[in-house]
N, C-alpha and C. Protein backbone atom coordinates (compact mmCIF):
# COMPACT_ATOMS: atom_id res chain seq x y z
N UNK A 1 29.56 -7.82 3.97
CA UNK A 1 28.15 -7.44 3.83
C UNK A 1 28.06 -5.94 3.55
N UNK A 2 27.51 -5.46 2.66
CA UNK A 2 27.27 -4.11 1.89
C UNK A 2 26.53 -3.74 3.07
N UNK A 3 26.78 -2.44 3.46
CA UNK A 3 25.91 -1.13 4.04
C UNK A 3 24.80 -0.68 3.53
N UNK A 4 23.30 -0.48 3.95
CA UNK A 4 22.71 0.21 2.98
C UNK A 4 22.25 1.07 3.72
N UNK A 5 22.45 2.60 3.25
CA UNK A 5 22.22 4.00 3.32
C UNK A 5 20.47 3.74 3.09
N UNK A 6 19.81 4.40 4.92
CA UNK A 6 18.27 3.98 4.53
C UNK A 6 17.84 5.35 5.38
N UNK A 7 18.78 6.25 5.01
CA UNK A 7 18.67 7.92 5.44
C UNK A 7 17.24 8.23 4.91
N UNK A 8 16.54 8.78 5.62
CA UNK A 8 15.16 9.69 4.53
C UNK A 8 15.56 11.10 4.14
N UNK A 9 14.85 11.81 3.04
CA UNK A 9 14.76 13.09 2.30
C UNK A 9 15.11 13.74 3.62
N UNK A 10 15.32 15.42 4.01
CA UNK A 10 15.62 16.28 4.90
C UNK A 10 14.58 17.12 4.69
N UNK A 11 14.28 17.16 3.91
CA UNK A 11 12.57 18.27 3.77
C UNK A 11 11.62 17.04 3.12
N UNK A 12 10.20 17.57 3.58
CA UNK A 12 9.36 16.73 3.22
C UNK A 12 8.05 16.75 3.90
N UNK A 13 7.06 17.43 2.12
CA UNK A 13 5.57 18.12 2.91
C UNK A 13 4.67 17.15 2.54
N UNK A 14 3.94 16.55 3.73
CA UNK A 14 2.78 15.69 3.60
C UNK A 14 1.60 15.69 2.57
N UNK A 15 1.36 17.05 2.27
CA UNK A 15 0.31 17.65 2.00
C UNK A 15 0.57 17.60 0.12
N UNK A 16 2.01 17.80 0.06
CA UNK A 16 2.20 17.86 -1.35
C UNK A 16 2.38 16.11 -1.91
N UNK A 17 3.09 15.04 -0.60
CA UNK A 17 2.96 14.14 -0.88
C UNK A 17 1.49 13.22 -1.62
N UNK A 18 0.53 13.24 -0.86
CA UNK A 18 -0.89 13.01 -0.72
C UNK A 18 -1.30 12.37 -2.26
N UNK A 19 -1.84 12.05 -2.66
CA UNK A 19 -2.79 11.53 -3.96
C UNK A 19 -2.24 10.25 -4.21
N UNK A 20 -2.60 10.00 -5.73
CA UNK A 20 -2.11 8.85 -6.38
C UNK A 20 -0.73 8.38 -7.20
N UNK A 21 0.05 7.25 -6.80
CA UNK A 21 0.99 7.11 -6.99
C UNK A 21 0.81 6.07 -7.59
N UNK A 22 1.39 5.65 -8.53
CA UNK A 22 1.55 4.77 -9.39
C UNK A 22 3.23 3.66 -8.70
N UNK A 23 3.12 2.38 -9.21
CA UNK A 23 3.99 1.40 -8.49
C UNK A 23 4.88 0.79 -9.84
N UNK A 24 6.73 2.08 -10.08
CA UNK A 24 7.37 1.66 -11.41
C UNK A 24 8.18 0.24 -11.07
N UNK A 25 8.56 0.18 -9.93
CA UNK A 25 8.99 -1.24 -9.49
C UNK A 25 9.40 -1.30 -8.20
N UNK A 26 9.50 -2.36 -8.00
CA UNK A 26 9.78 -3.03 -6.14
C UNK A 26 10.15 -4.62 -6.27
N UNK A 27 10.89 -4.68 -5.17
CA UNK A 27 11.34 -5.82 -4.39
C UNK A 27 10.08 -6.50 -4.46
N UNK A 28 10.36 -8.19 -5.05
CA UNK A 28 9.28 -8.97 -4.89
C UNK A 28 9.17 -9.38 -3.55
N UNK A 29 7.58 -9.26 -3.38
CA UNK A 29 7.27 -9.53 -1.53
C UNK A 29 5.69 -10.64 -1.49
N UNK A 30 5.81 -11.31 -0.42
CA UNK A 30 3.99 -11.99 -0.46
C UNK A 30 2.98 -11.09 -0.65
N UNK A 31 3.41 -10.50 -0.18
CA UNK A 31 2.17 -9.35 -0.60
C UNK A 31 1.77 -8.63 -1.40
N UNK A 32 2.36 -8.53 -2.52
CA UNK A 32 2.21 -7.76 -3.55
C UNK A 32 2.33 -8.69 -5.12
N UNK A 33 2.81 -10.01 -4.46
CA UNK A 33 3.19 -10.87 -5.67
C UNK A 33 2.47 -11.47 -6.95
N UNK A 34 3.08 -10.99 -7.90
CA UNK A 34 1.95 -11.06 -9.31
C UNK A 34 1.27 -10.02 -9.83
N UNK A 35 1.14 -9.04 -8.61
CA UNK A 35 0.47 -8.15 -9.05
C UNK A 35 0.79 -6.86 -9.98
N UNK A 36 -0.22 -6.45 -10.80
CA UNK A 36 0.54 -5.32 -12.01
C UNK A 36 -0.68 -4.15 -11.67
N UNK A 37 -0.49 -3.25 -12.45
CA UNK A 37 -1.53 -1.97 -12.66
C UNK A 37 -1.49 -1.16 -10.84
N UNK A 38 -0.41 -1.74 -10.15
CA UNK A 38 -0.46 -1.69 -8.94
C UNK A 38 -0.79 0.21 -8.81
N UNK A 39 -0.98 0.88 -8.33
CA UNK A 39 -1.21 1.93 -7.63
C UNK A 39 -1.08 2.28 -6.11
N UNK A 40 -0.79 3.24 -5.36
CA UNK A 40 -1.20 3.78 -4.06
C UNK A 40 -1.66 4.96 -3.99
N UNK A 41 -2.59 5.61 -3.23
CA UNK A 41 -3.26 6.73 -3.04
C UNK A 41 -3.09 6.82 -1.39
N UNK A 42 -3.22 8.30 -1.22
CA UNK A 42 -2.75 8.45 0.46
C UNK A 42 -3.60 9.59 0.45
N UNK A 43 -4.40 10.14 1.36
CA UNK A 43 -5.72 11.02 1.71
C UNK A 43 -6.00 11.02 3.34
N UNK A 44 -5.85 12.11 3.73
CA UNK A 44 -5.93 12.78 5.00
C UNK A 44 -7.48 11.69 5.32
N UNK A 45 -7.28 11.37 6.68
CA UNK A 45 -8.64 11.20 6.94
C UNK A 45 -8.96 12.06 8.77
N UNK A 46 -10.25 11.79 8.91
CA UNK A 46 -10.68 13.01 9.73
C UNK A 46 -9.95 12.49 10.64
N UNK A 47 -9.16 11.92 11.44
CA UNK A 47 -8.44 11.69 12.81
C UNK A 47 -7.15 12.22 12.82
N UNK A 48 -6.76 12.92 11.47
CA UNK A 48 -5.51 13.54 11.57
C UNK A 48 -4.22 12.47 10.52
N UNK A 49 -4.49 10.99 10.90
CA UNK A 49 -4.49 9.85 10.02
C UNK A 49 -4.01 10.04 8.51
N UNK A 50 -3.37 9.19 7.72
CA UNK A 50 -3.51 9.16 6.51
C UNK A 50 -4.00 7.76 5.98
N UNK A 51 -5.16 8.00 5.04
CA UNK A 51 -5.33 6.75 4.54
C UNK A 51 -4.76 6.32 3.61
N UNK A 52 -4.32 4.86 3.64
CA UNK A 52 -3.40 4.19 2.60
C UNK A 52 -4.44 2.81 1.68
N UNK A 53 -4.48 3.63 0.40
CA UNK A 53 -5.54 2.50 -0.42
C UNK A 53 -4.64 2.09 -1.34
N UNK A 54 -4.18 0.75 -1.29
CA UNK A 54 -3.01 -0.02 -2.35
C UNK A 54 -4.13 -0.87 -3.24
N UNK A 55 -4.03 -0.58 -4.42
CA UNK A 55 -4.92 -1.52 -5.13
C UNK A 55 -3.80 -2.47 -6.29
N UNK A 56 -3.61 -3.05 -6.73
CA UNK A 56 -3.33 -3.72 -8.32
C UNK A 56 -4.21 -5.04 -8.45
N UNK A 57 -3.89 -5.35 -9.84
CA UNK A 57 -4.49 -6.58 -10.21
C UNK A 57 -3.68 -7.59 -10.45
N UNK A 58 -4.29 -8.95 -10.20
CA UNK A 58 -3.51 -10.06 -10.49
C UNK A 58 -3.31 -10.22 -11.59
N UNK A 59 -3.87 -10.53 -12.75
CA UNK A 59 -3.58 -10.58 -13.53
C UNK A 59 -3.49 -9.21 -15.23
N UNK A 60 -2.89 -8.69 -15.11
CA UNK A 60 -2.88 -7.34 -16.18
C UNK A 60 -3.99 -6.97 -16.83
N UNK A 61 -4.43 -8.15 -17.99
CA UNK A 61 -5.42 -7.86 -18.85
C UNK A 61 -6.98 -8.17 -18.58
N UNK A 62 -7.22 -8.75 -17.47
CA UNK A 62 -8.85 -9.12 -17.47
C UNK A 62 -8.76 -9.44 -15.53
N UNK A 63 -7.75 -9.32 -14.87
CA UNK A 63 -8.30 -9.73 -13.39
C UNK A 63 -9.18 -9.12 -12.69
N UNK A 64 -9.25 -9.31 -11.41
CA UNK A 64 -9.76 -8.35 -10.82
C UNK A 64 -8.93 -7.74 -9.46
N UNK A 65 -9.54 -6.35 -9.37
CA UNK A 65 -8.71 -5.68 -8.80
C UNK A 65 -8.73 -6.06 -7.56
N UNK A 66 -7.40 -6.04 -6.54
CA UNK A 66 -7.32 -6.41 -5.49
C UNK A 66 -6.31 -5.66 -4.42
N UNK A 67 -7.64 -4.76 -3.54
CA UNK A 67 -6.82 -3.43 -2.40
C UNK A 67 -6.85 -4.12 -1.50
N UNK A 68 -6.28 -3.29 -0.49
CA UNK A 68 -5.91 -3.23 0.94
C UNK A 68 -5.93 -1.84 1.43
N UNK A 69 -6.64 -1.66 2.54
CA UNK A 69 -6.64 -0.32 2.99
C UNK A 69 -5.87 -0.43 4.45
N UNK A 70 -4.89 0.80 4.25
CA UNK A 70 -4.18 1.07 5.51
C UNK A 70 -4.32 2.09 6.34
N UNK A 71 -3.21 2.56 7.01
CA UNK A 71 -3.23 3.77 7.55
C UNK A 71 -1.71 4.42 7.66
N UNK A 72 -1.19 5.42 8.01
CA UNK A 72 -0.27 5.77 8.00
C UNK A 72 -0.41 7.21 9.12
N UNK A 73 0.83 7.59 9.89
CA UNK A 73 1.08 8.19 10.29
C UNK A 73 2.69 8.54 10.66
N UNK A 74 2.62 10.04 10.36
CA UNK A 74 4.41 10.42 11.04
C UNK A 74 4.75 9.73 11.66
N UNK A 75 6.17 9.05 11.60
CA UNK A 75 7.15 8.72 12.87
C UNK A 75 7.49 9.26 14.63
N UNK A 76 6.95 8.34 15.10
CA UNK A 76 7.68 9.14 16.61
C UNK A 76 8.55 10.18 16.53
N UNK A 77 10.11 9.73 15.92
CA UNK A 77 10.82 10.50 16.08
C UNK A 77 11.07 12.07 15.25
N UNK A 78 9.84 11.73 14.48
CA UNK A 78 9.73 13.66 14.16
C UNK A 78 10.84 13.79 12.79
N UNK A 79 10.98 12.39 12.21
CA UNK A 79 12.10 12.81 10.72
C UNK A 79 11.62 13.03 9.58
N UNK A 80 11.68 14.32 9.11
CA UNK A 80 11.23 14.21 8.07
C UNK A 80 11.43 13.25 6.98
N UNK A 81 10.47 12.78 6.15
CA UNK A 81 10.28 11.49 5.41
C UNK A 81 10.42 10.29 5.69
N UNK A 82 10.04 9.94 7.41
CA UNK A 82 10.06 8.69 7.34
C UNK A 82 8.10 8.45 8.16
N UNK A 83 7.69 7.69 7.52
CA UNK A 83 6.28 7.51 7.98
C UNK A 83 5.88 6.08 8.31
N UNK A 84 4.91 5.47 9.23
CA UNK A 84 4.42 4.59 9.35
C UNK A 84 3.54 3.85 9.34
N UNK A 85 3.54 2.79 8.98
CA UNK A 85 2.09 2.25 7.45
C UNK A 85 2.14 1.41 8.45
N UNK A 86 0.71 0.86 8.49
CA UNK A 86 -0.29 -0.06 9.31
C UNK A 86 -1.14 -0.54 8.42
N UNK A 87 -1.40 -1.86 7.64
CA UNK A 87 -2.45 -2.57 7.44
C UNK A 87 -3.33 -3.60 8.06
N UNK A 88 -2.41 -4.12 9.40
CA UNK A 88 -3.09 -5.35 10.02
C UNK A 88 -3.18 -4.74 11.60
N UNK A 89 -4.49 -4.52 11.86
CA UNK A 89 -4.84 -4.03 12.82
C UNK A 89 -3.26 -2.58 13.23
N UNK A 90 -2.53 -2.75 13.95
CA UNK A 90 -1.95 -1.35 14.88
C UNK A 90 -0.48 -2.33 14.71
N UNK A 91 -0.01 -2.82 13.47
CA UNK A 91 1.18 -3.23 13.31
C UNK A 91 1.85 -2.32 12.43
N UNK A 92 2.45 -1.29 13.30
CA UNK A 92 3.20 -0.82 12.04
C UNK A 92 4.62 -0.89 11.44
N UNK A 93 4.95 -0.60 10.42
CA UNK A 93 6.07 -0.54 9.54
C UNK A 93 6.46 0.53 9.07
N UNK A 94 7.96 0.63 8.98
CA UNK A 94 8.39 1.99 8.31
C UNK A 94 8.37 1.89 7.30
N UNK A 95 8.29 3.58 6.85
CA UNK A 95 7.84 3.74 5.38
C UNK A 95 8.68 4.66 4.93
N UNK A 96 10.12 4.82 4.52
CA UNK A 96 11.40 5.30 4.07
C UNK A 96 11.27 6.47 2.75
N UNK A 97 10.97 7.41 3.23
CA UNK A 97 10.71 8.52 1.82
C UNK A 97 12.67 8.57 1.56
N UNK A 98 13.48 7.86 1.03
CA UNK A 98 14.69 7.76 0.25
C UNK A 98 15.51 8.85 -0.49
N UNK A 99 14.67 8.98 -1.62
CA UNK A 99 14.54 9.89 -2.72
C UNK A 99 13.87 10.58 -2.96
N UNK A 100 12.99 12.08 -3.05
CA UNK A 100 11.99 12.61 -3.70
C UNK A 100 12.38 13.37 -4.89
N UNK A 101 11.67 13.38 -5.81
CA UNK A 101 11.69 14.39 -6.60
C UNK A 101 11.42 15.85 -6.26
N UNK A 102 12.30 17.20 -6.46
CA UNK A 102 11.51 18.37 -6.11
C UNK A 102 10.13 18.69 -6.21
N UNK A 103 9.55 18.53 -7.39
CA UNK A 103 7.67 18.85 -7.64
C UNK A 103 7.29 17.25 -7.10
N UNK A 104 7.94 16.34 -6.25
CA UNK A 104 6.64 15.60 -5.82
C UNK A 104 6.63 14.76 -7.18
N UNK A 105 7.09 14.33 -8.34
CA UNK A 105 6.69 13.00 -9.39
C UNK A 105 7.22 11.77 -9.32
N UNK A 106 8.27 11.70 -8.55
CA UNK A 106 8.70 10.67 -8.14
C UNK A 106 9.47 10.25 -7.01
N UNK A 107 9.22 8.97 -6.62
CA UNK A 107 9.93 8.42 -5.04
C UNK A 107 10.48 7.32 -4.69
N UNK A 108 11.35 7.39 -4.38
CA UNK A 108 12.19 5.95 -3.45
C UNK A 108 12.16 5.87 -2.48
N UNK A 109 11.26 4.72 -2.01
CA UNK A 109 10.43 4.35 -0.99
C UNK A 109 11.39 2.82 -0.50
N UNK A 110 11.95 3.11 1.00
CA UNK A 110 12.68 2.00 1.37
C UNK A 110 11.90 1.45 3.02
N UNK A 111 12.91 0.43 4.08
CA UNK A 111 11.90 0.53 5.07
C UNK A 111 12.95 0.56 5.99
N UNK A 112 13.17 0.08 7.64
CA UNK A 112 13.90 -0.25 8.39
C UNK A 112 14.71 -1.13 7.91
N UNK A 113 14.45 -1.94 6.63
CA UNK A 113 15.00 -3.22 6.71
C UNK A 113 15.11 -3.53 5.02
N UNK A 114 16.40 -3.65 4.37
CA UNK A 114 16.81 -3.69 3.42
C UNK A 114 15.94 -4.64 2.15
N UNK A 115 15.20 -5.18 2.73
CA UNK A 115 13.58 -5.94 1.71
C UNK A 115 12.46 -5.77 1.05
N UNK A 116 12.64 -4.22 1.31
CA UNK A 116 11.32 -3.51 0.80
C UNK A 116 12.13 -2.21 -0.39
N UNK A 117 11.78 -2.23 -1.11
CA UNK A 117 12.11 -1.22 -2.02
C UNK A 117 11.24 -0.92 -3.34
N UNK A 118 10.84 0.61 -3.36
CA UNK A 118 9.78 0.98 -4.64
C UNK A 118 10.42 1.63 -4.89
N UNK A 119 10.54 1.79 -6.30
CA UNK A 119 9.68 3.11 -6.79
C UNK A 119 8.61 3.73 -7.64
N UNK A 120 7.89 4.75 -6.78
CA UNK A 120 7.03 5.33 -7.37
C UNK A 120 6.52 6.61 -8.18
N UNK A 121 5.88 7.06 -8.70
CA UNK A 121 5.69 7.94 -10.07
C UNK A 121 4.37 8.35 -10.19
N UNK A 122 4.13 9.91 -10.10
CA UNK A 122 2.71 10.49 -10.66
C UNK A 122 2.22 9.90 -11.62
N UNK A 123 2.91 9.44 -12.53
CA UNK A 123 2.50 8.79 -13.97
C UNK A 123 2.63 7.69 -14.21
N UNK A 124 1.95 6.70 -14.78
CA UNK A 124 2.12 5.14 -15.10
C UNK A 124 3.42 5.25 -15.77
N UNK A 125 4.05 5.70 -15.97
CA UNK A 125 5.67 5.25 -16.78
C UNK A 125 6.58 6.51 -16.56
N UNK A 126 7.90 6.36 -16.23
CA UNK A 126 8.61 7.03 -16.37
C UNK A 126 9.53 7.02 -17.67
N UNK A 127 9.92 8.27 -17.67
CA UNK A 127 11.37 8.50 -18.65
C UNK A 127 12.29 7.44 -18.60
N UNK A 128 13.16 7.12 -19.43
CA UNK A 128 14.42 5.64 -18.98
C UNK A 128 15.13 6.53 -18.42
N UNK A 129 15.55 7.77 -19.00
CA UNK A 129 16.73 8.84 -18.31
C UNK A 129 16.43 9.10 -16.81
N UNK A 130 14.88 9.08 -16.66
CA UNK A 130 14.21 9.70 -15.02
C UNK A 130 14.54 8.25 -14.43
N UNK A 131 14.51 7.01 -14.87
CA UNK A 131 14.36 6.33 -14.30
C UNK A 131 15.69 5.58 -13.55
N UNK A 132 16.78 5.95 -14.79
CA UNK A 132 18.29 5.46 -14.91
C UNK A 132 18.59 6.51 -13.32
N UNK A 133 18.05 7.55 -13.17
CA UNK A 133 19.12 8.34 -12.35
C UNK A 133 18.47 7.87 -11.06
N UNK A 134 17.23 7.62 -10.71
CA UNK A 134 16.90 6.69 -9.72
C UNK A 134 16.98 5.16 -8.89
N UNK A 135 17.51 4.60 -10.27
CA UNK A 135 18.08 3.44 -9.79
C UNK A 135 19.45 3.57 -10.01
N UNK A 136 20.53 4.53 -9.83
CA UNK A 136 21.41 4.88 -9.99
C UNK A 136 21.42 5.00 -7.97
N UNK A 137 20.51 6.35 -7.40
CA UNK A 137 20.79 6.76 -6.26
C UNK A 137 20.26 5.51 -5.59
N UNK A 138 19.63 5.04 -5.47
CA UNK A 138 19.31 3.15 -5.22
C UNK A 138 20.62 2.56 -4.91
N UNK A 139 20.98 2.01 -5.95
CA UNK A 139 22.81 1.76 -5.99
C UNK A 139 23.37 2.62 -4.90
N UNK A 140 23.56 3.47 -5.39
CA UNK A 140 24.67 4.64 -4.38
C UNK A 140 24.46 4.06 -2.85
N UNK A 141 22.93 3.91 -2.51
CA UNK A 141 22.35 3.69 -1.42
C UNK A 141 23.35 2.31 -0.91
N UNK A 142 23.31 1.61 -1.68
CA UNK A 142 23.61 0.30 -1.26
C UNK A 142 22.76 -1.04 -1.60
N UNK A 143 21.12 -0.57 -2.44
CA UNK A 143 20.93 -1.42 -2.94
C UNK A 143 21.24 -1.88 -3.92
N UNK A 144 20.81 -3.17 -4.42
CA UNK A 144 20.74 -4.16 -5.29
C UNK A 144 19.53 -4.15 -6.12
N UNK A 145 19.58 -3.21 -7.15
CA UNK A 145 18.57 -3.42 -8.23
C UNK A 145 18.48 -3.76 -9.05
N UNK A 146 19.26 -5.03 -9.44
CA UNK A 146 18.65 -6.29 -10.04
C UNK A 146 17.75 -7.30 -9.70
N UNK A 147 17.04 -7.12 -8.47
CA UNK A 147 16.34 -7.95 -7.54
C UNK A 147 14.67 -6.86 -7.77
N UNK A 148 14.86 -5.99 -8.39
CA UNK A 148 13.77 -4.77 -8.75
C UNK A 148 12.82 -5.75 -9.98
N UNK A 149 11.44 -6.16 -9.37
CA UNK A 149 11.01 -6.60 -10.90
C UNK A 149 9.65 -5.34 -11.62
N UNK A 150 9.59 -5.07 -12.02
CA UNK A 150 8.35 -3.61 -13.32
C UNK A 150 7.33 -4.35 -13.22
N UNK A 151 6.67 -4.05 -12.40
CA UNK A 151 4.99 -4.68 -12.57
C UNK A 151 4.47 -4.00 -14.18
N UNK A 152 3.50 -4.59 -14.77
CA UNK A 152 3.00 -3.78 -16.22
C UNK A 152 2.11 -2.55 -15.17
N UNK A 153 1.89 -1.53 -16.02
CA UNK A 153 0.80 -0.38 -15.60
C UNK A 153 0.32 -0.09 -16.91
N UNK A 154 -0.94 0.85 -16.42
CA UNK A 154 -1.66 0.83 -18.35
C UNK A 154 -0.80 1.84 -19.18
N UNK A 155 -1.17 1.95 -20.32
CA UNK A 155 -0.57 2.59 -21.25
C UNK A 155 -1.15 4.16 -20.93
N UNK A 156 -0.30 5.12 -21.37
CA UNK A 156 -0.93 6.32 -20.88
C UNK A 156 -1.55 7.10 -21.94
C-alpha cells in the first residue's frame, strides 16, 4: 500500500488566500458529482469565521446553479495550511493546503484521508506546463492522478 505525503505548505496567509477559486480537477465524490463551472469563494465573516460558498452547475450549458454554504476555520493544532470546512451543521473536515503557488494562483487541496483531492486556480484554466508540474507534485505525494476527472469551466 503506497504512502501518501498529506504534509501542508509551511507558510501560509489567510488573508492572501481569501476570494474566488475556480475547481481545475478533483477526485470524483457524492457531492460534487456531475458538476462543472464548479467554483469556491472564501470571505472573512464577522465571527472571525471564514465563509465557504461552493457553487457549480449540473449540467455545463443551460443548468442551474447549485451552492452550498460552509464555514471554515484554522486547525486546532495551529499548522500552517491546514483548515477546517464545515457544511453540515459543526461537522468538520480537513482541508489540506498541499501545494501553493507563491502569488496565491494556484492549489493542491488534499484532506486527512487520501479521497479528496483538488486542484484549484485564480483562473478558469490553467497552463498544461502549470498544470503538468502540479500533478507531477500530486504524484510525488503519493497520489494517483488518474482517478482526477476536469470538470468543464467557462471559456475565459
Amino acid at each position: 500500500m503506497k504512502t501518501i505525503d498529506k504534509s501542508t505548505v509551511k507558510e501560509f496567509n489567510l488573508q492572501r488566500y481569501l476570494g474566488k477559486w475556480y475547481e481545475i480537477a478533483r477526485y470524483d465524490h457524492r457531492f460534487e458529482r456531475g458538476l462543472h463551472y464548479v467554483t469556491a469563494e472564501y470571505s472573512k465573516r464577522p465571527d472571525g469565521k471564514i465563509k465557504v460558498l461552493n457553487c457549480g452547475h449540473q449540467d455545463a450549458v443551460d443548468g442551474k446553479e447549485k451552492c452550498s454554504i460552509g464555514k471554515a476555520r484554522p486547525s486546532h493544532n495551529g499548522q500552517p495550511g491546514q483548515l477546517q470546512v464545515a457544511f453540515f451543521l459543526s461537522f468538520y473536515s480537513d482541508y489540506n493546503i498541499l501545494e501553493l503557488d507563491p502569488d496565491y494562483q494556484w492549489s493542491l487541496i488534499g484532506s486527512s484521508t487520501d479521497k479528496y483531492l483538488w486542484i484549484l486556480s485564480r483562473t478558469p484554466h490553467l497552463d498544461q506546463n502549470t498544470l503538468n508540474q502540479i500533478l507531477e507534485k500530486a504524484r510525488q505525494r503519493g497520489y494517483d492522478t488518474s482517478r482526477l476527472i476536469f470538470p468543464q469551466q467557462p471559456e475565459s
